[in-house]
PDB file of N, CA and C in Angstrom:
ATOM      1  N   UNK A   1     -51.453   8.084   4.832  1.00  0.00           N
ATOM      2  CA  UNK A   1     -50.531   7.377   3.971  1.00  0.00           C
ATOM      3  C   UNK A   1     -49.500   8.357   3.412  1.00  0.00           C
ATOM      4  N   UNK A   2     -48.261   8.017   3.497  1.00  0.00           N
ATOM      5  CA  UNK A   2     -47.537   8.548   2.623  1.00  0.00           C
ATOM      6  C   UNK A   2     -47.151   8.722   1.016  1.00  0.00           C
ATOM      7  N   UNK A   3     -47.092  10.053   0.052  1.00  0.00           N
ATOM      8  CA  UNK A   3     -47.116   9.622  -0.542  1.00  0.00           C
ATOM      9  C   UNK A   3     -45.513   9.620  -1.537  1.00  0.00           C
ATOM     10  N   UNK A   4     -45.908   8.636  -2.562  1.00  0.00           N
ATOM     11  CA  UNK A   4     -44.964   7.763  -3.322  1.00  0.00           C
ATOM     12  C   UNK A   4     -44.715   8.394  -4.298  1.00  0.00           C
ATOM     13  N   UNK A   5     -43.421   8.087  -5.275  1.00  0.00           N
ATOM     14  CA  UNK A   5     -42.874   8.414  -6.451  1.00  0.00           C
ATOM     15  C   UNK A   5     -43.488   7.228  -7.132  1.00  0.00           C
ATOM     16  N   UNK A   6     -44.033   7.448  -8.575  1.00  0.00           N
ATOM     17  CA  UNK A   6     -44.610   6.774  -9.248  1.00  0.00           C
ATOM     18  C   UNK A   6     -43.552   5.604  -9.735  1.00  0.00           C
ATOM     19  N   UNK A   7     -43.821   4.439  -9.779  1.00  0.00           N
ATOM     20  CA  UNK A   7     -42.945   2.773 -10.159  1.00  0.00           C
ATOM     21  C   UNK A   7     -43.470   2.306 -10.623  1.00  0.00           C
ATOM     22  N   UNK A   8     -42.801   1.754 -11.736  1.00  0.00           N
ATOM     23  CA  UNK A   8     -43.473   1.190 -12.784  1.00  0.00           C
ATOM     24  C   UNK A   8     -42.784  -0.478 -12.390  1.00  0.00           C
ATOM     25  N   UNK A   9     -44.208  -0.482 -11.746  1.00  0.00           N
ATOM     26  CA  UNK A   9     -43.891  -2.168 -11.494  1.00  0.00           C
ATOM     27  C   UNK A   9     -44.863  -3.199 -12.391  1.00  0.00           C
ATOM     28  N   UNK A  10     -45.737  -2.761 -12.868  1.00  0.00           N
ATOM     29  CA  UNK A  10     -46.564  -3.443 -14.213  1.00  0.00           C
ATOM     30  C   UNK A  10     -47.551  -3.573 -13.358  1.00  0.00           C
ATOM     31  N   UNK A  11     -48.283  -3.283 -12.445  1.00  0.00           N
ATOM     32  CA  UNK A  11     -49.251  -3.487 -11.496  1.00  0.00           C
ATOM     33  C   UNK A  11     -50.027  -1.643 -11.783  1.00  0.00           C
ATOM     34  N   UNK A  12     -51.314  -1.305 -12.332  1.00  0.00           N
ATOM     35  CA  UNK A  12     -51.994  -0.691 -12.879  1.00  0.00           C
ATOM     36  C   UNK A  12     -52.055   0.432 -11.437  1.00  0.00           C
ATOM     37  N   UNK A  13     -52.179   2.029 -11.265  1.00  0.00           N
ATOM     38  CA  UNK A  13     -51.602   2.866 -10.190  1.00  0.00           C
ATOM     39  C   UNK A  13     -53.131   2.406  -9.165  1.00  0.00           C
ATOM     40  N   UNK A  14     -54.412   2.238 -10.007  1.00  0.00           N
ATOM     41  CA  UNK A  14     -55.790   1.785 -10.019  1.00  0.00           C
ATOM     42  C   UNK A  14     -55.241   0.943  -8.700  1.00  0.00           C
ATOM     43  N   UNK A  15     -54.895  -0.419  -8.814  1.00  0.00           N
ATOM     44  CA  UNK A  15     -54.553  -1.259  -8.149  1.00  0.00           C
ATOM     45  C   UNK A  15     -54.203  -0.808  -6.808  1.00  0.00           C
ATOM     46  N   UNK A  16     -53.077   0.128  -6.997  1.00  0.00           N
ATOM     47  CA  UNK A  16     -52.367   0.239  -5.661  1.00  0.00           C
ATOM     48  C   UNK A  16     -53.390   1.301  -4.453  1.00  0.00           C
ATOM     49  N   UNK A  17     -53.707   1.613  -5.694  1.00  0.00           N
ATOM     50  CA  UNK A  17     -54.578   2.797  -4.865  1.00  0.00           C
ATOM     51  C   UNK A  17     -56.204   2.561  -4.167  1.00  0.00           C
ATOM     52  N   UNK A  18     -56.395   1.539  -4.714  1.00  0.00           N
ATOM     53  CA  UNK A  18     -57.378   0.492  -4.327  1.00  0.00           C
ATOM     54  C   UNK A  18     -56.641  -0.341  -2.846  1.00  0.00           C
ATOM     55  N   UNK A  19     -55.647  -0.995  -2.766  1.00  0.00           N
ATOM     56  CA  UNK A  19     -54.877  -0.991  -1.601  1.00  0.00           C
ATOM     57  C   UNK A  19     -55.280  -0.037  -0.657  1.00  0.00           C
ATOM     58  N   UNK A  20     -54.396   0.880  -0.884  1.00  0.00           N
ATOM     59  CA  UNK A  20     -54.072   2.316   0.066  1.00  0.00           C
ATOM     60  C   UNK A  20     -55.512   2.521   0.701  1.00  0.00           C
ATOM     61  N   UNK A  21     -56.663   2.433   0.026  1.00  0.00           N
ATOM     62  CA  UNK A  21     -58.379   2.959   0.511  1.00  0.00           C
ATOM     63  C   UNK A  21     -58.610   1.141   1.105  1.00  0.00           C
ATOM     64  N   UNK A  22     -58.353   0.750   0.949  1.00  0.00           N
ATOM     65  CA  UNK A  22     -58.332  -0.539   2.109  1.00  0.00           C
ATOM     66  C   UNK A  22     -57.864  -0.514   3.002  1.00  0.00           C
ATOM     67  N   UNK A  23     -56.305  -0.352   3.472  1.00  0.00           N
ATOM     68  CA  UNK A  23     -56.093  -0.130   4.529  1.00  0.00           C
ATOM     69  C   UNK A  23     -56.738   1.296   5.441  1.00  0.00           C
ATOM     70  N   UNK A  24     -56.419   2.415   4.396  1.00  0.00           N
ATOM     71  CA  UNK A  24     -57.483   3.387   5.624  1.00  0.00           C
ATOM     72  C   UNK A  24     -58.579   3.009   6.085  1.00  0.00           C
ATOM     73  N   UNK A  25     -59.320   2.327   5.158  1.00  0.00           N
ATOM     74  CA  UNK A  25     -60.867   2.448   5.633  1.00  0.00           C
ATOM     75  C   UNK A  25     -60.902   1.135   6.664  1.00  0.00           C
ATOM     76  N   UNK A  26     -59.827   0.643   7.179  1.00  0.00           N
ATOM     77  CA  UNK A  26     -59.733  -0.154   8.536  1.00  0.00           C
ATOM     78  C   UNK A  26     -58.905   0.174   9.494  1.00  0.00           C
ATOM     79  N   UNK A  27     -58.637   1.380   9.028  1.00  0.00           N
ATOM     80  CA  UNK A  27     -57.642   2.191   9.888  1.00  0.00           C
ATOM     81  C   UNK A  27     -56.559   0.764  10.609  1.00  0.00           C
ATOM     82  N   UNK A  28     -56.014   0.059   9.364  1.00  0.00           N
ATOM     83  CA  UNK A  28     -54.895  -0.432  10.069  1.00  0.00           C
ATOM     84  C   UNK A  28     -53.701  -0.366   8.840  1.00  0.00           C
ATOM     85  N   UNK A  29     -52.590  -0.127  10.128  1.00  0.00           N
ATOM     86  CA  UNK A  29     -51.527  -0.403   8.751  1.00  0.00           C
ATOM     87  C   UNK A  29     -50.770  -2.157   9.276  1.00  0.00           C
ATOM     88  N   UNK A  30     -50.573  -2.422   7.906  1.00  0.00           N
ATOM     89  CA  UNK A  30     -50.047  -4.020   8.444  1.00  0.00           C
ATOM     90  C   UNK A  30     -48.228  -3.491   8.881  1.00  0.00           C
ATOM     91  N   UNK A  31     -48.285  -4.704   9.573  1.00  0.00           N
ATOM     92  CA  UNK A  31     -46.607  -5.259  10.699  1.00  0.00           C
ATOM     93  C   UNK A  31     -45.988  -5.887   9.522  1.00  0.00           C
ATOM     94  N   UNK A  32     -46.620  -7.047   8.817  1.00  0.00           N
ATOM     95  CA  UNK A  32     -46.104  -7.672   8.214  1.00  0.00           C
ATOM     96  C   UNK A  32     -46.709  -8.149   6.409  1.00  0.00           C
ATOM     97  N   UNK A  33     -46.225  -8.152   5.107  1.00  0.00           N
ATOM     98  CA  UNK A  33     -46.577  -8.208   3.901  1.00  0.00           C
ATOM     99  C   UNK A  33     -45.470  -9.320   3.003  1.00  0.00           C
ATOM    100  N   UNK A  34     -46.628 -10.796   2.693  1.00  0.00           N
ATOM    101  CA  UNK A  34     -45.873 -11.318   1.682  1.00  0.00           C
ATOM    102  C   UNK A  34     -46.038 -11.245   0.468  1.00  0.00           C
ATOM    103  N   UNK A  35     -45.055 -11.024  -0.225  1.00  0.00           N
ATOM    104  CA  UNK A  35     -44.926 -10.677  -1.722  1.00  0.00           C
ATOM    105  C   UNK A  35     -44.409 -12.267  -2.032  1.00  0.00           C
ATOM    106  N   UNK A  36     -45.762 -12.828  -3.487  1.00  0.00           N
ATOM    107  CA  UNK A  36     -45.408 -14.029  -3.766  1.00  0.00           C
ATOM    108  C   UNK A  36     -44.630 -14.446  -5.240  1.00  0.00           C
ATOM    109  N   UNK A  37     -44.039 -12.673  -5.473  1.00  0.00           N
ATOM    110  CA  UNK A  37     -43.357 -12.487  -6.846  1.00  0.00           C
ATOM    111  C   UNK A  37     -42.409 -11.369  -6.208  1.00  0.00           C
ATOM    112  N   UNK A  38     -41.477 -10.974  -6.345  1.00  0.00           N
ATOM    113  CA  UNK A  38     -40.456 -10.004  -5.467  1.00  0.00           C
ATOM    114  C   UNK A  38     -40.541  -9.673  -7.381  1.00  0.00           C
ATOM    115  N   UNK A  39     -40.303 -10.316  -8.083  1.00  0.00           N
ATOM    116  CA  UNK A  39     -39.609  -9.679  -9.790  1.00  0.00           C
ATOM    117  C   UNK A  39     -38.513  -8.759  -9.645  1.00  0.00           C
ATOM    118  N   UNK A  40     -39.049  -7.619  -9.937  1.00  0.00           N
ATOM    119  CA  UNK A  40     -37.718  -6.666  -9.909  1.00  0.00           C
ATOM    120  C   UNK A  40     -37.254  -6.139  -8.829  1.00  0.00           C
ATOM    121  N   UNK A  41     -38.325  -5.622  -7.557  1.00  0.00           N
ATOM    122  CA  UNK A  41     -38.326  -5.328  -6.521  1.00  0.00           C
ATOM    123  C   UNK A  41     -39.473  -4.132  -6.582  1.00  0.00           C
ATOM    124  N   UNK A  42     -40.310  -3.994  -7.339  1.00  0.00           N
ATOM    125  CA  UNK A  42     -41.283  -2.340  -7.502  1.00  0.00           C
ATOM    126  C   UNK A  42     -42.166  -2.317  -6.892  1.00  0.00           C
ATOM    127  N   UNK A  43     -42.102  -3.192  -6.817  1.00  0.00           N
ATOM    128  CA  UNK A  43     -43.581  -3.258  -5.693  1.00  0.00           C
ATOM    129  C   UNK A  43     -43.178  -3.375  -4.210  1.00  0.00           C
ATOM    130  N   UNK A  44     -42.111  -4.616  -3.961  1.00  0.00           N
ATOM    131  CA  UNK A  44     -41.494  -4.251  -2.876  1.00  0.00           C
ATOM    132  C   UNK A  44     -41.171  -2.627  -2.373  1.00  0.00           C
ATOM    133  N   UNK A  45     -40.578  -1.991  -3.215  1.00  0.00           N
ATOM    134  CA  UNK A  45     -40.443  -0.937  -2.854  1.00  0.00           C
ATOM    135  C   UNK A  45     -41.344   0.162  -2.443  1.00  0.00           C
ATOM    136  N   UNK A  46     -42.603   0.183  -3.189  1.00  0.00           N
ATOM    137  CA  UNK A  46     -44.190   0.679  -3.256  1.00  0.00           C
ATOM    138  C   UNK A  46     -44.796   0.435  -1.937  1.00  0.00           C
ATOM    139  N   UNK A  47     -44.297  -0.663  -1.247  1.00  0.00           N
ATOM    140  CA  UNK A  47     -44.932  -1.412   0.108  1.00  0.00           C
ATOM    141  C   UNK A  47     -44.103  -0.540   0.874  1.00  0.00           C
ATOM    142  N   UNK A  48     -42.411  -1.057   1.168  1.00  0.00           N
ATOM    143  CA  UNK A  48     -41.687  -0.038   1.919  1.00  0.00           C
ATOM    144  C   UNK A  48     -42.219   1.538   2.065  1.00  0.00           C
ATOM    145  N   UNK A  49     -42.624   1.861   1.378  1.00  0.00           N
ATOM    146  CA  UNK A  49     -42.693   3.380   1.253  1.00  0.00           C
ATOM    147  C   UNK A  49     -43.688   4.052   1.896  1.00  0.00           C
ATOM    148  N   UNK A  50     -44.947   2.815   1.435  1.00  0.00           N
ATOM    149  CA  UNK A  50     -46.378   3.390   1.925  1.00  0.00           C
ATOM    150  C   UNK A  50     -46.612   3.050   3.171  1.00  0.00           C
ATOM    151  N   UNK A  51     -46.128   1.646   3.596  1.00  0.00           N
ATOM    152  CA  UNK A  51     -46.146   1.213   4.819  1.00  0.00           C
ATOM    153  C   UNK A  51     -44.714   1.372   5.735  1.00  0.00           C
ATOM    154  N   UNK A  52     -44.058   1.938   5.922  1.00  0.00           N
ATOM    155  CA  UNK A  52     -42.841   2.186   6.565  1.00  0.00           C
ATOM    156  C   UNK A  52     -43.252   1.493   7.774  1.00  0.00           C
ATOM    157  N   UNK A  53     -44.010   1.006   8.744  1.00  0.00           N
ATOM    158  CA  UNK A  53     -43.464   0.066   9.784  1.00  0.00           C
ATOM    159  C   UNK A  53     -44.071  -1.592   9.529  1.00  0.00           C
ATOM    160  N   UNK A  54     -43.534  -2.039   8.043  1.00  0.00           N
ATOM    161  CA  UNK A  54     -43.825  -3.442   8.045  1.00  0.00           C
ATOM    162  C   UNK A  54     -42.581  -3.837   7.766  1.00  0.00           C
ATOM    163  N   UNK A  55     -42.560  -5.322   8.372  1.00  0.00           N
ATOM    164  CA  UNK A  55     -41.491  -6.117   7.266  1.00  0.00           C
ATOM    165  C   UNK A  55     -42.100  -6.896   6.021  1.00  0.00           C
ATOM    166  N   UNK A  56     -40.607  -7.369   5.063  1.00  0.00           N
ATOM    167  CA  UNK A  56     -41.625  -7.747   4.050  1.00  0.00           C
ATOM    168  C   UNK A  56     -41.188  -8.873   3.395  1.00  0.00           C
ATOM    169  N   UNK A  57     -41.499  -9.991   3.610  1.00  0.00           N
ATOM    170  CA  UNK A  57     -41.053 -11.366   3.281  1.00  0.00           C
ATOM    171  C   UNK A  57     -41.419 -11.646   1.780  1.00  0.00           C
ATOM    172  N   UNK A  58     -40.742 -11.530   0.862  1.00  0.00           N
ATOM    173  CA  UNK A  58     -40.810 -11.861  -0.335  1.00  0.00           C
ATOM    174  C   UNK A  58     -39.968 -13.065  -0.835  1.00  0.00           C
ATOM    175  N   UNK A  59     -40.888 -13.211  -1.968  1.00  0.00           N
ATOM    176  CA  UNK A  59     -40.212 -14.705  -2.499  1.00  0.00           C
ATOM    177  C   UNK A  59     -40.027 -14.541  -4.054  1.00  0.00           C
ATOM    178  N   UNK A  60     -38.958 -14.940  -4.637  1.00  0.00           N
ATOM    179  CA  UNK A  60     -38.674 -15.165  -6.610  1.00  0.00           C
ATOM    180  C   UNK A  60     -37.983 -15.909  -6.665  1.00  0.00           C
ATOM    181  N   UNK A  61     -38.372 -16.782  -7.414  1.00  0.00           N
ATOM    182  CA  UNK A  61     -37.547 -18.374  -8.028  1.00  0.00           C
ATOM    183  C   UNK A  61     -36.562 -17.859  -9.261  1.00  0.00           C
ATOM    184  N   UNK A  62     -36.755 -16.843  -9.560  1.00  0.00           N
ATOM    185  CA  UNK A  62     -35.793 -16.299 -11.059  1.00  0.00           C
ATOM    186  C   UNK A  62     -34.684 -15.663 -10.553  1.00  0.00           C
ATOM    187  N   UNK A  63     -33.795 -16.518 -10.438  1.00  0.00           N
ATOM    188  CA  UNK A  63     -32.259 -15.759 -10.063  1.00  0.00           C
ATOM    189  C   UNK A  63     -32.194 -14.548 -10.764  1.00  0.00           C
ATOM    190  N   UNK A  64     -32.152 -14.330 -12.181  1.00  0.00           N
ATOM    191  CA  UNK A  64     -32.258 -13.024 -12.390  1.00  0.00           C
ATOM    192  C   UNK A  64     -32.942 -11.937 -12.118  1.00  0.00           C
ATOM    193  N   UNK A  65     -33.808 -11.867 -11.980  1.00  0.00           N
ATOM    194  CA  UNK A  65     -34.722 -11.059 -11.113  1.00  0.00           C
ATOM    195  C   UNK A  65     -34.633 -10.875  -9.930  1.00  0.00           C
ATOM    196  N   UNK A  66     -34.318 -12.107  -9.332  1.00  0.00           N
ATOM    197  CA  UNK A  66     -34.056 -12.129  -7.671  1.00  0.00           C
ATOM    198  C   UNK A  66     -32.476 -11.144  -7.743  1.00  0.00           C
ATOM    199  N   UNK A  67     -31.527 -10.922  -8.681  1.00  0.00           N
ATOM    200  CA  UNK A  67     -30.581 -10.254  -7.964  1.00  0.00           C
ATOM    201  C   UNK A  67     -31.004  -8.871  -8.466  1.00  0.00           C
ATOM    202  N   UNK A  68     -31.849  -8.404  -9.551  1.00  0.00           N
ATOM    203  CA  UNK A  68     -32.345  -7.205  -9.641  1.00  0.00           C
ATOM    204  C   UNK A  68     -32.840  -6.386  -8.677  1.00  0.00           C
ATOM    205  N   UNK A  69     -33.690  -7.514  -7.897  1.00  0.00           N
ATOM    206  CA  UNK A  69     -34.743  -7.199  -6.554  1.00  0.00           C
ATOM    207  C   UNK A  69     -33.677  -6.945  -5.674  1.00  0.00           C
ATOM    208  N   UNK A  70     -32.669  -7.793  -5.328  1.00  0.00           N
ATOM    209  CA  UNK A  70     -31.351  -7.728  -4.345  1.00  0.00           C
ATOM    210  C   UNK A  70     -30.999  -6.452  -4.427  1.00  0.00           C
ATOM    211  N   UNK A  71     -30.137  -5.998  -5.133  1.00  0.00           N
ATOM    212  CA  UNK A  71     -29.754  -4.464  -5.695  1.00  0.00           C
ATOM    213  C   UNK A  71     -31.010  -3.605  -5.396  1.00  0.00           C
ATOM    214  N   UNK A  72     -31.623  -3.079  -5.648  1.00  0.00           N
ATOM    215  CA  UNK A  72     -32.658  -2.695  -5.814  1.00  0.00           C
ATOM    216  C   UNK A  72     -32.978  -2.031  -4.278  1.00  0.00           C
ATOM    217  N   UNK A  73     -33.100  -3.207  -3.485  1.00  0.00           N
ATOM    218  CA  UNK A  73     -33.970  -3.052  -2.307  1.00  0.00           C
ATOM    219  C   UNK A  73     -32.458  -2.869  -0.994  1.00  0.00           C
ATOM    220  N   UNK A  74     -30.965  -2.624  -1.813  1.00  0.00           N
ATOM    221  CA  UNK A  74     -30.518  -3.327  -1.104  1.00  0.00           C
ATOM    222  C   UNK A  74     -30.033  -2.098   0.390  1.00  0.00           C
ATOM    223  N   UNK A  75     -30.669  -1.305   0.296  1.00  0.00           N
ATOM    224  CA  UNK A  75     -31.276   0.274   1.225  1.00  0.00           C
ATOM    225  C   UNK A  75     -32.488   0.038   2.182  1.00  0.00           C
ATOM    226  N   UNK A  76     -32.730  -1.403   2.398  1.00  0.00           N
ATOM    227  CA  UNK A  76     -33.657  -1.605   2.903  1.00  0.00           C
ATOM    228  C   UNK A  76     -33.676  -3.115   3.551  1.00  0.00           C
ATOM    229  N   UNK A  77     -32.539  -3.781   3.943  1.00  0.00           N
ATOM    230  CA  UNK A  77     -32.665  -4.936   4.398  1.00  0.00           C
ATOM    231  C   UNK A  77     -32.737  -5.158   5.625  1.00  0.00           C
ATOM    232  N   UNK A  78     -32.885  -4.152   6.598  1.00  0.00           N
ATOM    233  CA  UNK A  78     -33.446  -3.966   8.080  1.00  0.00           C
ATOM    234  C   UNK A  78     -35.101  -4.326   7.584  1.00  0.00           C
ATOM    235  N   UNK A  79     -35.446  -4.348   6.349  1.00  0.00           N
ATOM    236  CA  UNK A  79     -36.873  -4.549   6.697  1.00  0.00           C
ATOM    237  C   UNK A  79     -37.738  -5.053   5.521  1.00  0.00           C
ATOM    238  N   UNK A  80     -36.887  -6.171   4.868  1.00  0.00           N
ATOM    239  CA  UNK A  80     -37.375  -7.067   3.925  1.00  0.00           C
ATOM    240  C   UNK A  80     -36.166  -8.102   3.602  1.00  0.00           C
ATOM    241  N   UNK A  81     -37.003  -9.585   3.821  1.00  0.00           N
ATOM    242  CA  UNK A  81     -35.919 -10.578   3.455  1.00  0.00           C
ATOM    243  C   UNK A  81     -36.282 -11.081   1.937  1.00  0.00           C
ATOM    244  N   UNK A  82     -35.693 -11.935   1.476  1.00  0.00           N
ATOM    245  CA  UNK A  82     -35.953 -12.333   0.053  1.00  0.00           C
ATOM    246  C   UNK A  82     -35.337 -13.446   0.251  1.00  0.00           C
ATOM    247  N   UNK A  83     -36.527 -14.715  -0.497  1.00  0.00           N
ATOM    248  CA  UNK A  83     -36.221 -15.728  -0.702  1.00  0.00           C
ATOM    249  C   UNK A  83     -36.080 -16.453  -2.217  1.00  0.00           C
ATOM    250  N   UNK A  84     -35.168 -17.082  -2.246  1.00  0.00           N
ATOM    251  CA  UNK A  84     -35.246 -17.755  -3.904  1.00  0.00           C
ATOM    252  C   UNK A  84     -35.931 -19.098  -3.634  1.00  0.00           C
ATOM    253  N   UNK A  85     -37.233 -18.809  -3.774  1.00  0.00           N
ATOM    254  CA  UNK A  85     -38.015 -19.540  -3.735  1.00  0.00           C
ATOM    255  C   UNK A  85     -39.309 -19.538  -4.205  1.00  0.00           C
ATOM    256  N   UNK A  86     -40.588 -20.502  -4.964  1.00  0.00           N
ATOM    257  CA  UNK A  86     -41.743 -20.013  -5.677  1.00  0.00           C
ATOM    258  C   UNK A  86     -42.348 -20.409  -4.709  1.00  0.00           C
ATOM    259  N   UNK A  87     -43.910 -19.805  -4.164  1.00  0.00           N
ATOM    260  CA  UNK A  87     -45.300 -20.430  -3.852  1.00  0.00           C
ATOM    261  C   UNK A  87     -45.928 -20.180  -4.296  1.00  0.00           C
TER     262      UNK A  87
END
């Protein structure tokens, strides 16, 4: 795994890093990751980084946020779409 600059995406480092020892310990990295909150984009970005060959279909119903996430990610749209949309 590669590693990351710390983001404060409100998601505990515990969390992510609990991730990261999941995917090794199946020795797979995923193709593809949906995010069912894009918010600001920090986590999006946390995914890009660690997983560099996924795409990443995210979704936010909060226009404001959704253009935070826009900006944000916008160094990276070969390999994450964003929808204004909730599930």
């Amino acid at each position: 795994m590669v590693g990351i600059d710390p983001i404060d995406d409100g998601i505990a480092d515990e969390a992510h890093k609990a991730i990261e020892m999941i995917f090794e310990s199946i020795s797979v990295e995923p193709k593809v990751i949906v995010l069912g909150g894009v918010h600001h984009g920090d986590s999006a970005l946390r995914y890009l980084n660690l997983f560099p060959n996924a795409i990443i279909y995210g979704f936010e119903p909060n226009s404001e946020n959704l253009a935070l996430a826009v900006l944000k990610l916008r160094g990276h749209r070969d390999r994450i779409r964003i929808y204004q949309e909730a599930i």
